[in-house]
Protein backbone atom coordinates (compact mmCIF):
# COMPACT_ATOMS: atom_id res chain seq x y z
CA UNK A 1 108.92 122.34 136.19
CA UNK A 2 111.84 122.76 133.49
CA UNK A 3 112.11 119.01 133.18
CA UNK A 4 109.16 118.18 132.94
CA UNK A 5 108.54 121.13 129.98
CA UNK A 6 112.30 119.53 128.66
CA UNK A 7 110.45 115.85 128.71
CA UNK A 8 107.30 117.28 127.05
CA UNK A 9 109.16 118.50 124.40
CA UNK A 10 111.23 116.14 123.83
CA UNK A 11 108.50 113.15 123.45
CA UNK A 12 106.52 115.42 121.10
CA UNK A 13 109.75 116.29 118.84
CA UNK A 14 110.20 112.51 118.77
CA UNK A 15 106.64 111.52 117.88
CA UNK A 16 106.69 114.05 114.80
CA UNK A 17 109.85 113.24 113.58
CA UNK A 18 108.69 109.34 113.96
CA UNK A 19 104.87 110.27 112.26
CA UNK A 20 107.03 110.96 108.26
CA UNK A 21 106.82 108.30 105.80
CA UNK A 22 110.05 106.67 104.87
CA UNK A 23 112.83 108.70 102.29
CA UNK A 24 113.13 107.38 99.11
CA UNK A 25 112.26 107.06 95.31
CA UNK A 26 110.40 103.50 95.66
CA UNK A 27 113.04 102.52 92.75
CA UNK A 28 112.47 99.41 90.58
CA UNK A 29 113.79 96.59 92.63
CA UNK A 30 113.04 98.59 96.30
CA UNK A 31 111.48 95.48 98.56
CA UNK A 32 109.49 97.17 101.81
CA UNK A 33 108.37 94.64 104.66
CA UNK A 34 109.75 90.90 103.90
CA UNK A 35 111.12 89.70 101.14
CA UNK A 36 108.93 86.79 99.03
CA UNK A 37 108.94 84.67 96.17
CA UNK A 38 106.65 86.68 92.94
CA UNK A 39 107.62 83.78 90.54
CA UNK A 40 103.37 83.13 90.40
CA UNK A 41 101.90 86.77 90.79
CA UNK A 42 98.36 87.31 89.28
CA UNK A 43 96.68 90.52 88.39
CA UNK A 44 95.04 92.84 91.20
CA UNK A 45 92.06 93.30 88.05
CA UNK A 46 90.79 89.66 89.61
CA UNK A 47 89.84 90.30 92.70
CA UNK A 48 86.53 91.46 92.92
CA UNK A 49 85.69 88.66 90.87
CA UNK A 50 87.66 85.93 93.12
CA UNK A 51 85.95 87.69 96.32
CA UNK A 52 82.30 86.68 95.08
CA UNK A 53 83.16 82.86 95.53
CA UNK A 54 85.80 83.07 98.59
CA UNK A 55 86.00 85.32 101.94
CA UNK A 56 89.77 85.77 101.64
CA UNK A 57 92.77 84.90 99.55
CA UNK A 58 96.39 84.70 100.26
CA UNK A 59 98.31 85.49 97.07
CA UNK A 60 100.65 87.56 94.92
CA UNK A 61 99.29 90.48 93.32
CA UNK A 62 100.41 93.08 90.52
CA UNK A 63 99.10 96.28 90.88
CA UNK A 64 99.58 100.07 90.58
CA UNK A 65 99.82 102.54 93.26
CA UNK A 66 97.19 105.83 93.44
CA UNK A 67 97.88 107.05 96.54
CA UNK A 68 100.45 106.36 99.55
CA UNK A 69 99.34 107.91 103.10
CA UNK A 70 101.19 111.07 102.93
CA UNK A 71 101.19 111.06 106.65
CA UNK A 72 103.18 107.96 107.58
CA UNK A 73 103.32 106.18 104.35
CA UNK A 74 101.14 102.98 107.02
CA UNK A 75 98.56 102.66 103.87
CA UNK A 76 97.93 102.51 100.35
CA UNK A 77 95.01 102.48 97.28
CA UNK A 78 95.78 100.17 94.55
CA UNK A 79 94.20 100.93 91.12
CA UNK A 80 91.53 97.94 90.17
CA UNK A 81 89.50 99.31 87.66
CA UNK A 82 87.94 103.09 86.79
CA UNK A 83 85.42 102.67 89.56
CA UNK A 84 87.04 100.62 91.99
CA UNK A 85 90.45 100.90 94.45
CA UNK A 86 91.43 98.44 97.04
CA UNK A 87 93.03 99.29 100.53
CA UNK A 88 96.21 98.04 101.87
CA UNK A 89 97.52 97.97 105.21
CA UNK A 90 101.15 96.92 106.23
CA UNK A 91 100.77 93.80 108.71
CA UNK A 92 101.51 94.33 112.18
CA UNK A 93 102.92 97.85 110.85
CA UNK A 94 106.26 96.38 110.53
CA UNK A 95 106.84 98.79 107.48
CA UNK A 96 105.63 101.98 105.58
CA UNK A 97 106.45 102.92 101.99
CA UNK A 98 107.94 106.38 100.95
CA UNK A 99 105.24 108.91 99.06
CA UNK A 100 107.72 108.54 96.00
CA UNK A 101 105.54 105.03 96.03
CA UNK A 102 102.79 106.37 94.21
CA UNK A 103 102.35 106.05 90.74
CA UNK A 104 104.13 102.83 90.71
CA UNK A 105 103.98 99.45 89.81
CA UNK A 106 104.66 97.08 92.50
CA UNK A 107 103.91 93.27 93.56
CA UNK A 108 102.60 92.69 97.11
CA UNK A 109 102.16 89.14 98.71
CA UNK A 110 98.88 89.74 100.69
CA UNK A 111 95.82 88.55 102.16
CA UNK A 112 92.76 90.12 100.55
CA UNK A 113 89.23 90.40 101.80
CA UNK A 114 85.92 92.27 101.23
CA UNK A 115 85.55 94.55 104.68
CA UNK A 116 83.28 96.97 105.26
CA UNK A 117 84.60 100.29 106.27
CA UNK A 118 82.92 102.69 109.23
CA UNK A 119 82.36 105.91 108.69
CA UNK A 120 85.09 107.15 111.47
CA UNK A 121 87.84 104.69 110.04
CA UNK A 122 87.07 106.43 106.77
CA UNK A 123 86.99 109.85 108.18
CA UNK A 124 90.36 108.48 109.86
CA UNK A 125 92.02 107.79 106.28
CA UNK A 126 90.33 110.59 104.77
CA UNK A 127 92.36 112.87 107.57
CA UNK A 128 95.46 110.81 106.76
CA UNK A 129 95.25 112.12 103.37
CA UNK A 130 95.02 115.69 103.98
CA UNK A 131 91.16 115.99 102.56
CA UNK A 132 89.38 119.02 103.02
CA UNK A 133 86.47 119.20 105.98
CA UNK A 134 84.08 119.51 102.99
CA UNK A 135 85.71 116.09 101.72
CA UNK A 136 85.75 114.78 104.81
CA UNK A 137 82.78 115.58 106.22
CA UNK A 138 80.53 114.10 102.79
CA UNK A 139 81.86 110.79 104.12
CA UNK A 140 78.06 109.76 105.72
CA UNK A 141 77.80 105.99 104.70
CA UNK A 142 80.14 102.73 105.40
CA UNK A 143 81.98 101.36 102.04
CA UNK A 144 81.96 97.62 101.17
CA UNK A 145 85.66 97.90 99.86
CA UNK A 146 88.56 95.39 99.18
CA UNK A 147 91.15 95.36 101.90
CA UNK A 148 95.07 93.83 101.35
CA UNK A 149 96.80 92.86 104.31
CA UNK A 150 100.31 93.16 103.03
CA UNK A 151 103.48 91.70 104.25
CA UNK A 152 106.20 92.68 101.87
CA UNK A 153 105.99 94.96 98.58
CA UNK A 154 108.20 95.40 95.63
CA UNK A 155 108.31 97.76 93.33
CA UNK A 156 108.66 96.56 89.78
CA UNK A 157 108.11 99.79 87.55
């Protein structure tokens, strides 16, 4: 019965200490996932525009952080415009970025896509980001949003 307690609490000390984003300050120059070329990187601003015409893009894209996934640091919001964020997800969760992330600048090479959102995934995020029940439970209707698949980020400011 002792081991078995020892083993339980031992896999749950493990799985907290593994659920924290990564340490750091995000500093200028700090590359996350794999490293890529960002000699052709165009504004995050263009998007929603490019997404009327296309279903997905593979690309560069400039952008400033508004909030990392306190959690794990496994997603981000990019700033578009006043009214509009997009979503970003590490691919295959081969990397997280630190909190310290947010408020930067950084350069992402990602694929981008409109996706609608469900209400639990949403709820899911919304959990992830340490809303309040009131915040989370006003979340009632699916969001058309912009989703990033990211495979390596940079920070640049």
């Amino acid at each position: 019965m002792k081991r078995i307690f020892l083993l339980g609490a031992v896999l749950f000390a493990f799985t907290t200490l593994k659920a924290q984003p990564p340490k750091g300050n995000a500093d200028k120059g700090d590359v996350y996932g794999q490293k890529f070329d960002y000699t052709d990187v165009v504004d995050i601003a263009t998007l929603p525009k490019t997404l009327e015409s296309v279903d997905s893009i593979n690309g560069t894209f400039r952008a400033k952080i508004v909030e990392v996934c306190p959690k794990k640091g496994c997603w981000l919001r990019l700033f578009i415009d006043e009214n509009t964020t997009a979503f970003v997800k590490m691919k295959d969760y081969a990397f997280f970025l630190p909190v310290a992330a947010e408020g930067k600048t950084v350069i992402l090479h990602a694929e981008a896509k409109l996706k609608v959102t469900s209400v639990k995934e949403l709820k899911h995020y919304a959990e992830d980001a340490k809303k309040s029940k009131e915040e989370i439970d006003a979340i009632t209707k699916p969001e058309k949003e912009i989703r990033l698949l990211a495979s390596g980020i940079v920070v640049v400011e």
